[in-house]
PDB file of N, CA and C in Angstrom:
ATOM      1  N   UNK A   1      64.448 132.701  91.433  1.00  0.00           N
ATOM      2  CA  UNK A   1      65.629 132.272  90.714  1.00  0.00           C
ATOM      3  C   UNK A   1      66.863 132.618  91.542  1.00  0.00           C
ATOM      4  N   UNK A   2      67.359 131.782  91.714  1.00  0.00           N
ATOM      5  CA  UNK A   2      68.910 131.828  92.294  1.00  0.00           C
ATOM      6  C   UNK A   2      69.789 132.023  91.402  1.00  0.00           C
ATOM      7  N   UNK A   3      70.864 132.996  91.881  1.00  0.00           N
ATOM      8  CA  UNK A   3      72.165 133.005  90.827  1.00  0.00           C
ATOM      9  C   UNK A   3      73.090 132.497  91.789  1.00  0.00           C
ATOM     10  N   UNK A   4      74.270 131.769  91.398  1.00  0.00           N
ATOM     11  CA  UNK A   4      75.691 131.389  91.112  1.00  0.00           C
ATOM     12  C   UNK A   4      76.530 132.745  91.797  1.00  0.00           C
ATOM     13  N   UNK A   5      76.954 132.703  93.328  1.00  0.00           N
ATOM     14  CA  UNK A   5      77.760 134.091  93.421  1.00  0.00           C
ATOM     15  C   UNK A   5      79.165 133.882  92.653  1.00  0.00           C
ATOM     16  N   UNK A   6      79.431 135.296  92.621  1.00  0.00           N
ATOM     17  CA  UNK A   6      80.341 135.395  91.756  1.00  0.00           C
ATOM     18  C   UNK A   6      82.252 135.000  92.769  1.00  0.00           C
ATOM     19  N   UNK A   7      82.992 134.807  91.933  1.00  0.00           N
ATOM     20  CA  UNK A   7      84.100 134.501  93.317  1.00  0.00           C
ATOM     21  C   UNK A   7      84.746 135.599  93.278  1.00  0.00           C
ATOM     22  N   UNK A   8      85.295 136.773  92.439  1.00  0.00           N
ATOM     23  CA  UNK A   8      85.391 138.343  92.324  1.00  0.00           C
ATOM     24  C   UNK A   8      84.763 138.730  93.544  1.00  0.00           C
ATOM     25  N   UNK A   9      83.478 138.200  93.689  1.00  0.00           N
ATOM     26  CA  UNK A   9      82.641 139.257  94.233  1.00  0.00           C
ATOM     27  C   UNK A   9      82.850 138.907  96.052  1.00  0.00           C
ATOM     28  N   UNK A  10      82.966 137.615  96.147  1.00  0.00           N
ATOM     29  CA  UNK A  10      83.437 136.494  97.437  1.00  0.00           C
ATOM     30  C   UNK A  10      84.941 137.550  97.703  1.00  0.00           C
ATOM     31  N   UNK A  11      85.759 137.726  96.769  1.00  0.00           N
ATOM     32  CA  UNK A  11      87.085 137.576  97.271  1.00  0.00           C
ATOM     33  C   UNK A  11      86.818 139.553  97.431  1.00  0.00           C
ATOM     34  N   UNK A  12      86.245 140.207  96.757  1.00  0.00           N
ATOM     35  CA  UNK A  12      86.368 141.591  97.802  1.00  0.00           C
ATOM     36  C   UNK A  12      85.480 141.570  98.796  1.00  0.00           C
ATOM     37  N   UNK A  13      84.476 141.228  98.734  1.00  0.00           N
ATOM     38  CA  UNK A  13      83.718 140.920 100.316  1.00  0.00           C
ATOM     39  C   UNK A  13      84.254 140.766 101.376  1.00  0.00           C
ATOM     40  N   UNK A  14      85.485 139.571 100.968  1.00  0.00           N
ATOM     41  CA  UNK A  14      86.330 138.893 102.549  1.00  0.00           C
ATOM     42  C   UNK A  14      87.343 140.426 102.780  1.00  0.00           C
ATOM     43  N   UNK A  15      87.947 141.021 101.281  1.00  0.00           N
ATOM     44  CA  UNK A  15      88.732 142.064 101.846  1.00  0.00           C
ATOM     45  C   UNK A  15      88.289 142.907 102.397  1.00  0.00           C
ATOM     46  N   UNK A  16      87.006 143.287 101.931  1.00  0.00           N
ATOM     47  CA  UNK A  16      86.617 144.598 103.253  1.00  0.00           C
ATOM     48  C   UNK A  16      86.243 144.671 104.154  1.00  0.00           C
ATOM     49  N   UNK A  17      85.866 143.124 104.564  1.00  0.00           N
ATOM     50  CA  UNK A  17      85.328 142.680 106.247  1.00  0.00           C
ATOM     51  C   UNK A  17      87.133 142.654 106.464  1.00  0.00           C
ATOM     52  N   UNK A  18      87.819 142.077 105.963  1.00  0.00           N
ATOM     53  CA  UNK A  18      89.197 142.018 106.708  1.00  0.00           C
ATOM     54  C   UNK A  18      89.759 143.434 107.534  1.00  0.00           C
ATOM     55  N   UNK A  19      89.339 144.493 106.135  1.00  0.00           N
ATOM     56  CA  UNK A  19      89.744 145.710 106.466  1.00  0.00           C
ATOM     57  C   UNK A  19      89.371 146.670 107.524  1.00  0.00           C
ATOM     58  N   UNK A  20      87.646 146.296 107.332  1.00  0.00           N
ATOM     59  CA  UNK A  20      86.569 146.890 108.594  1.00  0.00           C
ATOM     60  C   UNK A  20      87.370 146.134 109.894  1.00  0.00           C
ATOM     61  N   UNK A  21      87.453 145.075 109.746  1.00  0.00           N
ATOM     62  CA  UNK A  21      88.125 144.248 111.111  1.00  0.00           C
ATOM     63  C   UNK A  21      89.437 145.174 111.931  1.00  0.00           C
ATOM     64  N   UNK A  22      90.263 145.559 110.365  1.00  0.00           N
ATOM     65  CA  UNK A  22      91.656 145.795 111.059  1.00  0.00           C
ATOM     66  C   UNK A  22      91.618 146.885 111.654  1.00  0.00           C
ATOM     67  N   UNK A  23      90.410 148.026 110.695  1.00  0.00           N
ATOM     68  CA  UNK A  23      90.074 149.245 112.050  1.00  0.00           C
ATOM     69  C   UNK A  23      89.976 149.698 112.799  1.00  0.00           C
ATOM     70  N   UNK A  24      88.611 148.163 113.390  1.00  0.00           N
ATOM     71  CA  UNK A  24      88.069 148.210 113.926  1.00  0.00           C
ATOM     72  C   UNK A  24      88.736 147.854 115.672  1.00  0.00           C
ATOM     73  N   UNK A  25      89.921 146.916 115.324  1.00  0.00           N
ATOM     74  CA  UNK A  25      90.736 146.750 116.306  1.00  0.00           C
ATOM     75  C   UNK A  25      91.441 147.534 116.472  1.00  0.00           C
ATOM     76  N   UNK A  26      92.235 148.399 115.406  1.00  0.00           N
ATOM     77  CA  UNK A  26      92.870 149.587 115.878  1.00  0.00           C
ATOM     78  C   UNK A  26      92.487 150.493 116.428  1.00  0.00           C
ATOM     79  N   UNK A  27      91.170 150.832 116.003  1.00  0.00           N
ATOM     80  CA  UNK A  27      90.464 151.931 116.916  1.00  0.00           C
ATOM     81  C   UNK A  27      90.335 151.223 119.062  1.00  0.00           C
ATOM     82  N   UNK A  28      89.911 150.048 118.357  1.00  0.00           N
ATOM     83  CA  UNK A  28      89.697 149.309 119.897  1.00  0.00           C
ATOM     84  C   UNK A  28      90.916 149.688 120.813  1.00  0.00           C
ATOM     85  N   UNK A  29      92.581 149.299 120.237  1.00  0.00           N
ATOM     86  CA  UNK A  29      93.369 149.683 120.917  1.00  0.00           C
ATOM     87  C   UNK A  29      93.572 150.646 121.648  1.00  0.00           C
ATOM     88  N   UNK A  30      93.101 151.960 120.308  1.00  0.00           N
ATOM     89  CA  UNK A  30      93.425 153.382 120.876  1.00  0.00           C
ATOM     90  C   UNK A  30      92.817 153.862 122.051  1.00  0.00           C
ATOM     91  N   UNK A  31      91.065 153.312 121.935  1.00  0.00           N
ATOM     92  CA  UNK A  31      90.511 153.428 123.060  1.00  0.00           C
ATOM     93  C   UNK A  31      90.977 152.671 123.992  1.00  0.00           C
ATOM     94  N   UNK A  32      91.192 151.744 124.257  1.00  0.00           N
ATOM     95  CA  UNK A  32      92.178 150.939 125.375  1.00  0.00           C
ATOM     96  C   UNK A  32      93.238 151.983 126.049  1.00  0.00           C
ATOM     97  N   UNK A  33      94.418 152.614 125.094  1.00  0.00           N
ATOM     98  CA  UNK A  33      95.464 152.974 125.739  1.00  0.00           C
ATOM     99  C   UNK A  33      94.793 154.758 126.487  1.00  0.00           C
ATOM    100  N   UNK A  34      93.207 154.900 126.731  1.00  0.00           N
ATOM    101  CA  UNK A  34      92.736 156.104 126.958  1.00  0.00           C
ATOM    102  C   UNK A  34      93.250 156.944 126.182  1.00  0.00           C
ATOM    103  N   UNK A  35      92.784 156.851 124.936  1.00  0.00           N
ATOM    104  CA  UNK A  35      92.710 158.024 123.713  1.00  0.00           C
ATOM    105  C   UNK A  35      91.505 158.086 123.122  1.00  0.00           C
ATOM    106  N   UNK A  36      91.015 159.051 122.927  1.00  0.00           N
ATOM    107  CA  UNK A  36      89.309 159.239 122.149  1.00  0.00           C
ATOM    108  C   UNK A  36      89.846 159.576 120.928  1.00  0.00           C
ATOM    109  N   UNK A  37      89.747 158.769 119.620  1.00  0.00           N
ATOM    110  CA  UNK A  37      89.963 158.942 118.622  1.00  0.00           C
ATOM    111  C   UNK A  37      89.061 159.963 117.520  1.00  0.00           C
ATOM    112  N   UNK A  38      88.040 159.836 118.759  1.00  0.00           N
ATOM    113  CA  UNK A  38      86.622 160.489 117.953  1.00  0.00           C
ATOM    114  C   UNK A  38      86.616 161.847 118.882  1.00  0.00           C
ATOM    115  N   UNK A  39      86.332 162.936 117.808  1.00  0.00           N
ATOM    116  CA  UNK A  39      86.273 164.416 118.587  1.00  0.00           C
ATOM    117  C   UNK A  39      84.616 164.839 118.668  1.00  0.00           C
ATOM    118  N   UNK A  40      84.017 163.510 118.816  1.00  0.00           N
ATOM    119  CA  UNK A  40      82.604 163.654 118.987  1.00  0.00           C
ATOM    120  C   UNK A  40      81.874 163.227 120.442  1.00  0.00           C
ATOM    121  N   UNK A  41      81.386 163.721 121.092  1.00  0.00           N
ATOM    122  CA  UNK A  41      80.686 162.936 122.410  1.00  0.00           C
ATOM    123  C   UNK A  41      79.291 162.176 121.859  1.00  0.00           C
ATOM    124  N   UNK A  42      79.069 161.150 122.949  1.00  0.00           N
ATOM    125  CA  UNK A  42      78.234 159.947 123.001  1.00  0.00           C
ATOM    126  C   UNK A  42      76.788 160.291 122.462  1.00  0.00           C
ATOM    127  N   UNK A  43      76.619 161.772 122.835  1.00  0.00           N
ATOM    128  CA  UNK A  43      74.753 162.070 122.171  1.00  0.00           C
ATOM    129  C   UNK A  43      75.742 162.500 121.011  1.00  0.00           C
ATOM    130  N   UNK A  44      76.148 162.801 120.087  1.00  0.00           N
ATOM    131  CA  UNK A  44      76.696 163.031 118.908  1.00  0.00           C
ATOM    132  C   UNK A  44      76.380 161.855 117.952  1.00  0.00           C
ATOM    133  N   UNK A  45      77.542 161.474 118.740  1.00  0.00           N
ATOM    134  CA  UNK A  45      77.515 159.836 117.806  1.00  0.00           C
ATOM    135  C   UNK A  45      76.226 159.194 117.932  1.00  0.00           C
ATOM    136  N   UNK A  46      75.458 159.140 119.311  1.00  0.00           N
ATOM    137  CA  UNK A  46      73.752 158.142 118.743  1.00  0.00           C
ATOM    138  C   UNK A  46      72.957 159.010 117.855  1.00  0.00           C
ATOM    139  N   UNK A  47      73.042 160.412 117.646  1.00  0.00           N
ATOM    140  CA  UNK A  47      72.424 161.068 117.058  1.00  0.00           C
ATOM    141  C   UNK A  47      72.635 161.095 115.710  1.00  0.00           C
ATOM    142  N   UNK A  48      74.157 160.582 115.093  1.00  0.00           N
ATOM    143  CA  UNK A  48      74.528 160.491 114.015  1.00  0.00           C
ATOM    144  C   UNK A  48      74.316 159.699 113.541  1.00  0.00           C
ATOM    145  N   UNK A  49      74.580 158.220 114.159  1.00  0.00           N
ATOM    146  CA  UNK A  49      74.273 156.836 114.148  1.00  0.00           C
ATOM    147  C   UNK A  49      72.367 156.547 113.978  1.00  0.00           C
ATOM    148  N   UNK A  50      71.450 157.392 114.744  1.00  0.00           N
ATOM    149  CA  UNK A  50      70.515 157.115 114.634  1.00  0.00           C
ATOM    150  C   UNK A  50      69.925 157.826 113.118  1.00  0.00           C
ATOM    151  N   UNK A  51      70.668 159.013 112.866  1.00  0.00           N
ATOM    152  CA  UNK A  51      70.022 159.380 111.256  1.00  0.00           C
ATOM    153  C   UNK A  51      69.642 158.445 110.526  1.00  0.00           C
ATOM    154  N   UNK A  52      71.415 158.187 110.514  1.00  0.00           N
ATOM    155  CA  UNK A  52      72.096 157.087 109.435  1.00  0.00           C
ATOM    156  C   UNK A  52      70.874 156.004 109.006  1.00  0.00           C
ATOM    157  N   UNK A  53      70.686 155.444 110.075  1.00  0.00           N
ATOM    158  CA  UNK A  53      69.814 153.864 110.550  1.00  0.00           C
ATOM    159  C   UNK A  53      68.385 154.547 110.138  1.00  0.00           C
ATOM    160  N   UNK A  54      67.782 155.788 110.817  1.00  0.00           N
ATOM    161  CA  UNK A  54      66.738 156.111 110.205  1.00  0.00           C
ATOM    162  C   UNK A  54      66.771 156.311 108.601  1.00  0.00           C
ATOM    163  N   UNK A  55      67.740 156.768 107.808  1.00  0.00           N
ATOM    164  CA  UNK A  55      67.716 157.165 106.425  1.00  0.00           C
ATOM    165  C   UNK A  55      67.864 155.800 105.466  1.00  0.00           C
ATOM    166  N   UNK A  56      68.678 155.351 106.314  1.00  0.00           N
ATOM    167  CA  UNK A  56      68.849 153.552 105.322  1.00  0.00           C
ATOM    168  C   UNK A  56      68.056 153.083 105.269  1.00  0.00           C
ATOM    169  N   UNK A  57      67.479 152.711 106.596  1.00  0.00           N
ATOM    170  CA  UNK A  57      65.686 152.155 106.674  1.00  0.00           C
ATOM    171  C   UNK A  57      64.648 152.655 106.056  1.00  0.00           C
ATOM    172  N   UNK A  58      64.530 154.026 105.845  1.00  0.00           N
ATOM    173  CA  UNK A  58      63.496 154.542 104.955  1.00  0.00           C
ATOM    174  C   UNK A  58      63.822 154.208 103.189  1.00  0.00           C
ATOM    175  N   UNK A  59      65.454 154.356 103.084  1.00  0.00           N
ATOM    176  CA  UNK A  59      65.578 154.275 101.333  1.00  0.00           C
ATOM    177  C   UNK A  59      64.885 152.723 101.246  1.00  0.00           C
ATOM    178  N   UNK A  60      65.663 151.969 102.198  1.00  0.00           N
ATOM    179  CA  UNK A  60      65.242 150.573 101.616  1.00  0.00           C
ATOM    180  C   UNK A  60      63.609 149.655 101.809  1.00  0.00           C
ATOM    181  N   UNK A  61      63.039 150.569 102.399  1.00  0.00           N
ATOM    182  CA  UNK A  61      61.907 150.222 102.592  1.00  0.00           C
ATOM    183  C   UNK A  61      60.939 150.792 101.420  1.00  0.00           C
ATOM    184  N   UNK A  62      61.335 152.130 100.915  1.00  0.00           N
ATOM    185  CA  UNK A  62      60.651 153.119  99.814  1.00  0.00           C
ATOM    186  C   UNK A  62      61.003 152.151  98.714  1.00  0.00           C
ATOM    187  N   UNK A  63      61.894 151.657  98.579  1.00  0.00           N
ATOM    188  CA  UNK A  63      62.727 150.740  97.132  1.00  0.00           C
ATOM    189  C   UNK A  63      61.766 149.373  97.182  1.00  0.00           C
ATOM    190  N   UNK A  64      61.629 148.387  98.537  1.00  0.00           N
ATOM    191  CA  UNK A  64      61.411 147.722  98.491  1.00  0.00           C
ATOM    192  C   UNK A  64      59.818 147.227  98.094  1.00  0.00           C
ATOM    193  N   UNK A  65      59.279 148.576  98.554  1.00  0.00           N
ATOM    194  CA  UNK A  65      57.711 148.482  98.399  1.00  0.00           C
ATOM    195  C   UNK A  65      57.225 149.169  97.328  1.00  0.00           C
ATOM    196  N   UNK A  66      57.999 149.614  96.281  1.00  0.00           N
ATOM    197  CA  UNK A  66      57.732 150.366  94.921  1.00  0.00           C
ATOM    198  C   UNK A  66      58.307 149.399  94.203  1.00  0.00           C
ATOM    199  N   UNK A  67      57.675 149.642  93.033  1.00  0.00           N
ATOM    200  CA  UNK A  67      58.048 149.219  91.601  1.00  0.00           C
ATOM    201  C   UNK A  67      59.199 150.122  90.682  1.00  0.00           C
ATOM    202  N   UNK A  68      60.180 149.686  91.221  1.00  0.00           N
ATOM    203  CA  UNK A  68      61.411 150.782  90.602  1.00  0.00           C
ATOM    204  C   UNK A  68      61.798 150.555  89.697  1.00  0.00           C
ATOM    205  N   UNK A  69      62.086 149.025  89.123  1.00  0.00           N
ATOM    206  CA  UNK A  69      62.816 148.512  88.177  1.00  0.00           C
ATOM    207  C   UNK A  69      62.015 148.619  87.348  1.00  0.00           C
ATOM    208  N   UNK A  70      62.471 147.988  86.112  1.00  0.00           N
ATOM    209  CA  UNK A  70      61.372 147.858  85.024  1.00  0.00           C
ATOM    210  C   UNK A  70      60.914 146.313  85.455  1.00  0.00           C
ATOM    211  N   UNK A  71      61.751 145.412  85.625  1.00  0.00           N
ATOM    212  CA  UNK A  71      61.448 143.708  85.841  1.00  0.00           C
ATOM    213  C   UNK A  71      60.309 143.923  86.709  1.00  0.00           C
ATOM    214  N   UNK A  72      60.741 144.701  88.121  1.00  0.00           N
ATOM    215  CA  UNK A  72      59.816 144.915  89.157  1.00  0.00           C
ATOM    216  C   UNK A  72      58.313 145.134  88.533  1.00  0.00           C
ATOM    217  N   UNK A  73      58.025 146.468  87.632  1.00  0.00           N
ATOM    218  CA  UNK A  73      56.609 146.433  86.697  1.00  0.00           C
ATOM    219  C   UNK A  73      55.931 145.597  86.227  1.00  0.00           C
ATOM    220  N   UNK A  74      57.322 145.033  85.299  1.00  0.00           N
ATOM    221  CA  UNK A  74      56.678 143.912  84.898  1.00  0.00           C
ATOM    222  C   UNK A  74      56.031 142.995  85.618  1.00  0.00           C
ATOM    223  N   UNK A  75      56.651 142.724  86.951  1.00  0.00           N
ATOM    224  CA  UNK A  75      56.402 141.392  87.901  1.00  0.00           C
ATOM    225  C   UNK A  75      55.379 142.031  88.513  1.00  0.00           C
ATOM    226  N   UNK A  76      54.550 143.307  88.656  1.00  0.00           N
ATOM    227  CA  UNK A  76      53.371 143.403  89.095  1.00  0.00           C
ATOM    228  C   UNK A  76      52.341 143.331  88.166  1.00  0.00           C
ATOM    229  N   UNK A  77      52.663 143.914  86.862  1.00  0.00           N
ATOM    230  CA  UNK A  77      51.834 143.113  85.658  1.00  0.00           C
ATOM    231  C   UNK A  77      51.192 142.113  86.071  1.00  0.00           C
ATOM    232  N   UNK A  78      51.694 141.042  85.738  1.00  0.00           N
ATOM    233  CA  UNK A  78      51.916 139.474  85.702  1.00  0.00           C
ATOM    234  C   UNK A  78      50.863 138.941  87.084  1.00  0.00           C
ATOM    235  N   UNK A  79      51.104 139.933  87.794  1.00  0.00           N
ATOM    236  CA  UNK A  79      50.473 139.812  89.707  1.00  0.00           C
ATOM    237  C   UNK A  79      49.520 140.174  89.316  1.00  0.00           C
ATOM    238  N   UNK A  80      48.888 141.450  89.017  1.00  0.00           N
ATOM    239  CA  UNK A  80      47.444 141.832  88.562  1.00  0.00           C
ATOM    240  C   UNK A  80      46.707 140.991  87.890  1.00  0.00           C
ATOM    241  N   UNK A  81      47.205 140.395  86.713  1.00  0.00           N
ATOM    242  CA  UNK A  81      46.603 139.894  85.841  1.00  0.00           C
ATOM    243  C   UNK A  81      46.532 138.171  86.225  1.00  0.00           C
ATOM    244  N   UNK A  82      46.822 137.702  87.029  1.00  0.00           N
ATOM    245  CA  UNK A  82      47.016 136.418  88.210  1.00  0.00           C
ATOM    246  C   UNK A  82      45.972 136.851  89.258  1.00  0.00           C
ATOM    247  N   UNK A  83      45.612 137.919  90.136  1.00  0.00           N
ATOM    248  CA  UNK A  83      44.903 138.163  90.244  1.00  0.00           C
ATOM    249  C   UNK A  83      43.373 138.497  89.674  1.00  0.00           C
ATOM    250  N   UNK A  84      43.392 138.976  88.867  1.00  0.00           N
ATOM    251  CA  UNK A  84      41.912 139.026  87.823  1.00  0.00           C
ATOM    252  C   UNK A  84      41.606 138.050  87.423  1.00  0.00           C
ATOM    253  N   UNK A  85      42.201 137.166  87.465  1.00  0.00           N
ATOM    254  CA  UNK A  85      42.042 135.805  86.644  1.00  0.00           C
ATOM    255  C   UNK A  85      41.519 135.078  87.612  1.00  0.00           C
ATOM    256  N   UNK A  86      41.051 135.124  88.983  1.00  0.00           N
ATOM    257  CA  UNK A  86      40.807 134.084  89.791  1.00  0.00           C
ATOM    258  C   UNK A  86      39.329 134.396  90.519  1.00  0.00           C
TER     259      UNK A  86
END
């Protein structure tokens, strides 16, 4: 089933990519004019960056392959019993 996005939901989407954008160039500048904005060195940041990416990847993979919701239960119900039936 497809839903209808919402345009609320369209119009803060575009603002926080706008916002990530405007950062993201400001930071670009700073590094340009040789300023390290970040008081972190390069194994810091992949090490931080790689948690991150490891911890997101595990929540959404644990979520995705469990039955969390109740709909989700239900929809393995429905799978079992589609299964037994054949």
């Amino acid at each position: 089933m497809r839903t209808i996005a919402n345009p609320k939901n369209n119009k803060t989407a575009g603002i926080v990519r706008l916002v990530v954008l405007v950062i993201l160039l400001a930071n670009q500048a700073i590094v340009s004019l040789g300023y390290n904005p970040l008081p972190f060195s390069e194994d810091q940041i992949y090490e931080g960056v790689s948690t991150l990416a490891l911890t997101a990847s595990a929540i959404y993979t644990w979520y995705r392959n469990n039955n969390v919701t109740k709909v989700a239960e239900e929809a393995q119900v429905v799978l079992e019993r589609k299964k037994a039936n054949k």
